[in-house]
Protein backbone atom coordinates (compact mmCIF):
# COMPACT_ATOMS: atom_id res chain seq x y z
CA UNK A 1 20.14 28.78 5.84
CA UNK A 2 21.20 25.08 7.06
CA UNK A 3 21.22 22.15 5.19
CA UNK A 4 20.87 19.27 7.61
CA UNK A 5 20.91 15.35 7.14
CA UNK A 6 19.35 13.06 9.27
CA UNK A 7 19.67 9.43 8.81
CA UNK A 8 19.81 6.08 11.37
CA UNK A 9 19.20 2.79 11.17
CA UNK A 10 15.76 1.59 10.12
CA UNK A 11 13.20 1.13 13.21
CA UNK A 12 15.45 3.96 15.10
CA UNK A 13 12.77 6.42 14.66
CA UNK A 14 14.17 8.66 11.77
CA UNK A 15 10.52 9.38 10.58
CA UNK A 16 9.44 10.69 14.05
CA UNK A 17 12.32 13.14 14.56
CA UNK A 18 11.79 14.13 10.96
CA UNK A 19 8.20 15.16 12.36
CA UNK A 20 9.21 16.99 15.19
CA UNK A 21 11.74 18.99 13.13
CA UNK A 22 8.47 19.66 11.22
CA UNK A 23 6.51 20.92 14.03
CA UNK A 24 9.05 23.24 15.00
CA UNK A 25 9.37 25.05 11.81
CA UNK A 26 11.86 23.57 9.57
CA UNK A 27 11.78 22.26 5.93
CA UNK A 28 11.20 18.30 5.78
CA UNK A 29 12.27 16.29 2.61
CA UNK A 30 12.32 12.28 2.83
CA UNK A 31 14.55 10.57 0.19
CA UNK A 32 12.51 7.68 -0.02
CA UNK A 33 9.71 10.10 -0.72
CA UNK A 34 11.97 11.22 -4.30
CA UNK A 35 12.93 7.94 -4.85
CA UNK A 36 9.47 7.21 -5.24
CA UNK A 37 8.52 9.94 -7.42
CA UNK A 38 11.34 9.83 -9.78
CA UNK A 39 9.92 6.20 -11.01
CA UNK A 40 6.00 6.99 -10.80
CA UNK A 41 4.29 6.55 -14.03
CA UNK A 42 4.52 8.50 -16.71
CA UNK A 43 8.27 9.72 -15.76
CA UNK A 44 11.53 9.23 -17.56
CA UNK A 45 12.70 6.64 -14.56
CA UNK A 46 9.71 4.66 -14.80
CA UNK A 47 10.38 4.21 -18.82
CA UNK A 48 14.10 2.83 -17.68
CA UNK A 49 12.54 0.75 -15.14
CA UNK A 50 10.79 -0.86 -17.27
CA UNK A 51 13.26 -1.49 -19.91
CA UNK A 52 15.40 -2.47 -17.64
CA UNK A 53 13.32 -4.47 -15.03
CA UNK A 54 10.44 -5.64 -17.33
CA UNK A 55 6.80 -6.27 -16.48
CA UNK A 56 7.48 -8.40 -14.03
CA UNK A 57 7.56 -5.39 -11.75
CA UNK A 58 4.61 -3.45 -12.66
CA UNK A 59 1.37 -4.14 -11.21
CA UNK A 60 -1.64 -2.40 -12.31
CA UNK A 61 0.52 0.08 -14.49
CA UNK A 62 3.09 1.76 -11.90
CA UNK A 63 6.28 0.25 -10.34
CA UNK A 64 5.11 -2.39 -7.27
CA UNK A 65 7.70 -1.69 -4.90
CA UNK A 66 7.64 -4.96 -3.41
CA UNK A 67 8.82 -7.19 -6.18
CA UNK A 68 11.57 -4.54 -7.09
CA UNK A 69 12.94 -5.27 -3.40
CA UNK A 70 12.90 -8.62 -3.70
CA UNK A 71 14.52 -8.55 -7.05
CA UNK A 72 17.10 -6.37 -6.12
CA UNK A 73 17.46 -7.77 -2.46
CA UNK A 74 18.78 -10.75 -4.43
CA UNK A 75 21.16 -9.17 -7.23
CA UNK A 76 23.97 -7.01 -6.49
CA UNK A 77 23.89 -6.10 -10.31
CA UNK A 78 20.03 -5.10 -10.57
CA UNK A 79 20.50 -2.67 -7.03
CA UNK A 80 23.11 -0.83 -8.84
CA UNK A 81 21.24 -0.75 -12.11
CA UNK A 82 17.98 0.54 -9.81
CA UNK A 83 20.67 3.10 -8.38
CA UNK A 84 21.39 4.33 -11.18
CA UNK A 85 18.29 5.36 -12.58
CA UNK A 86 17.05 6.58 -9.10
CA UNK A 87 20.15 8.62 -7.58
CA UNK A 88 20.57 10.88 -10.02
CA UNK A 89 17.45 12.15 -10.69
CA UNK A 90 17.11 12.12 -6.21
CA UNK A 91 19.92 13.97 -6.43
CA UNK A 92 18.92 16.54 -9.06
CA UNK A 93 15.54 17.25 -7.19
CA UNK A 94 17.11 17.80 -3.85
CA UNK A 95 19.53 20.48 -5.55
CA UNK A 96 16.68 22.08 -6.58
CA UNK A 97 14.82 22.33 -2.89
CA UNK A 98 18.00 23.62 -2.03
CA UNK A 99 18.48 26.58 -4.42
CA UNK A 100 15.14 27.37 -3.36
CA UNK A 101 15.82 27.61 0.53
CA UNK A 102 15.49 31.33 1.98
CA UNK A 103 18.23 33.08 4.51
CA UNK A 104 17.21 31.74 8.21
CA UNK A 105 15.63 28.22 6.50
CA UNK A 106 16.49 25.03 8.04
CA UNK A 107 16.30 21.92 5.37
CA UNK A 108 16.43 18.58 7.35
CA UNK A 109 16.96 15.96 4.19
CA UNK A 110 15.72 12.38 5.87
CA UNK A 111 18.15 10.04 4.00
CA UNK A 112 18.40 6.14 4.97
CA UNK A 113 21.55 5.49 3.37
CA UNK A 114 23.77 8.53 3.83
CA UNK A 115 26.42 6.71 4.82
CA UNK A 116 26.54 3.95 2.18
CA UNK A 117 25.96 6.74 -0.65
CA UNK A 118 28.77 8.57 0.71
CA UNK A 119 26.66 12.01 1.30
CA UNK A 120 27.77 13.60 4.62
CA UNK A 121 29.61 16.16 3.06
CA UNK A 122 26.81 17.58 1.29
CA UNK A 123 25.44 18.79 4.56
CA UNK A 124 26.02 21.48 7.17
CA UNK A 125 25.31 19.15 9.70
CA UNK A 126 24.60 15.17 9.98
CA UNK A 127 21.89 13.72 12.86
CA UNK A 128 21.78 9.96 13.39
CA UNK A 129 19.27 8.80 15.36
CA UNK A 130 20.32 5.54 17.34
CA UNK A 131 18.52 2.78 19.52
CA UNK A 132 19.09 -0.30 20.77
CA UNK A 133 18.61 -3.21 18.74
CA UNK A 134 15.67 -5.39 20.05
CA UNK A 135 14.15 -2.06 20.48
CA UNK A 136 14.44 -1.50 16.61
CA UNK A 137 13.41 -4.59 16.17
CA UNK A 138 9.99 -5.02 18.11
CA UNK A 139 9.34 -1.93 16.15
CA UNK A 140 9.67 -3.20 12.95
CA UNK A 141 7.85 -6.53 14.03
CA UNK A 142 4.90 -4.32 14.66
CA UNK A 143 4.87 -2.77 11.48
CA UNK A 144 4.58 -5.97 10.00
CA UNK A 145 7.95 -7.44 8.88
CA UNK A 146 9.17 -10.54 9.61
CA UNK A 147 11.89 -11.40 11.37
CA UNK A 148 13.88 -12.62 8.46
CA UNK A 149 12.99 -9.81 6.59
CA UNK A 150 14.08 -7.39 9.43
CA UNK A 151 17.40 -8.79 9.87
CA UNK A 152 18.29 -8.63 5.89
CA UNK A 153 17.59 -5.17 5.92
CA UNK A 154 19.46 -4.18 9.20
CA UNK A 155 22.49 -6.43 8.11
CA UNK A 156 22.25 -4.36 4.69
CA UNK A 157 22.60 -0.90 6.71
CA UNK A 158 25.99 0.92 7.94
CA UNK A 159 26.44 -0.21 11.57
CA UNK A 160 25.61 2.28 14.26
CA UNK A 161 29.09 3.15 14.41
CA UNK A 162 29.57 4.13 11.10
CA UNK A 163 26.88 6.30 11.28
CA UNK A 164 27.99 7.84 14.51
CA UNK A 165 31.41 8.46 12.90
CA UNK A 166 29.91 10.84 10.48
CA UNK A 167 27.51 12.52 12.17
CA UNK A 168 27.57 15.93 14.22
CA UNK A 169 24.90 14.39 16.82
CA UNK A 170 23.72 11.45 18.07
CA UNK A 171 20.14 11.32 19.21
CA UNK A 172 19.14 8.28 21.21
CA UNK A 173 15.81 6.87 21.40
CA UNK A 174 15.74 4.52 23.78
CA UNK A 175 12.95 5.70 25.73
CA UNK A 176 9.56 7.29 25.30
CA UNK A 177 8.45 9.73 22.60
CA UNK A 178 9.06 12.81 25.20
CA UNK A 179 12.44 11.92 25.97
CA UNK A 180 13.27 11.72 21.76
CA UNK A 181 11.18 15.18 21.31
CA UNK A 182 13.30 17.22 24.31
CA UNK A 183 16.60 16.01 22.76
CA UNK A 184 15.27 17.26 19.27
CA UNK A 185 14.01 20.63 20.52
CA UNK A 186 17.09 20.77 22.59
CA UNK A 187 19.19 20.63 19.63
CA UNK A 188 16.70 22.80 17.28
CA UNK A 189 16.92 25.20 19.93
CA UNK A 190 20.68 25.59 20.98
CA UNK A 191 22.36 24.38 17.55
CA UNK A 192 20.27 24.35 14.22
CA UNK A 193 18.69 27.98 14.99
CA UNK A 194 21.48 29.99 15.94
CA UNK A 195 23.20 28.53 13.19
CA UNK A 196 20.54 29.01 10.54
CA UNK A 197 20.56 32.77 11.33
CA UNK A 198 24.43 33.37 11.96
């Protein structure tokens, strides 16, 4: 089994190799996905949330992940607070998918920040997937962020380098969706397989 993370800067086009990886027959767990779930109502996080965040970030009963952002965005002290109700309990849930992984199964573990959380050693082997820039940018301008917005959260990122420095592959998505989806099959193909089974 093979315990793979993938991370890159946001509007690289993480989610979309994630998918592929999916297609062709491996194991997909998003981070953001746990982080969500570890604070949904009715859970120990959301109780510390709220105690420590107060109502002001609950909208119709569960945590509005909006106004946590923003609060957090603006406090250094209230990110590491949110931290560390959330990391632990990420962490303890992705142990879990991993004692329950089969011989020959190939986890890929889509993680944003692996590089500011200090978790490439956890895996086998780390992906980043790269692009340029204004190309990350337009992206995110056509999901609906602002420019402003965009910027804050890039600048709030490792660089591309530091992410290059710790991974075991570079994918670069520069292109078209084809281009991205050879490079992952390439790689699924001559690396992560072989390697899964040996």
């Amino acid at each position: 089994m093979l315990v793979v993370g993938l991370t890159g800067g946001i509007g690289a086009g993480k989610s979309m190799v994630a998918q592929f990886f999916a297609e062709l027959g491996a194991l997909v767990i998003d981070a953001d996905q746990l982080a969500r779930m570890v604070i949904e109502r009715g859970t120990e996080g959301f109780a510390e949330v709220l105690l420590r965040f107060g109502e002001d970030v609950i909208t119709n009963g569960d945590v509005d992940r909006k106004k946590l952002a923003d609060v957090i965005f603006h406090d250094e002290s209230a990110r590491k607070d949110l931290e560390a109700i959330i990391h632990p309990r990420v962490q303890a849930l992705f142990s879990e998918a991993v004692e329950d992984l089969d011989e020959g199964d190939i986890l890929i573990y889509e993680i944003p920040l692996l590089v500011e959380t200090g978790a490439a050693e956890k895996f086998d082997y780390v992906i980043t997937v790269e692009s340029e820039l204004e190309l990350r940018k337009e992206r995110l301008l056509k999901r609906g962020l602002y420019i402003s917005q965009i910027e804050k959260r890039i600048a709030a990122q490792a660089s591309p380098e530091s992410r290059a420095a710790v991974a075991d592959w570079v994918l670069h998505n520069n292109s078209d969706e084809d281009s991205l989806l050879r490079q992952v099959e390439n790689l699924w193909e001559s690396v992560l397989l072989p390697q899964s089974l040996g």
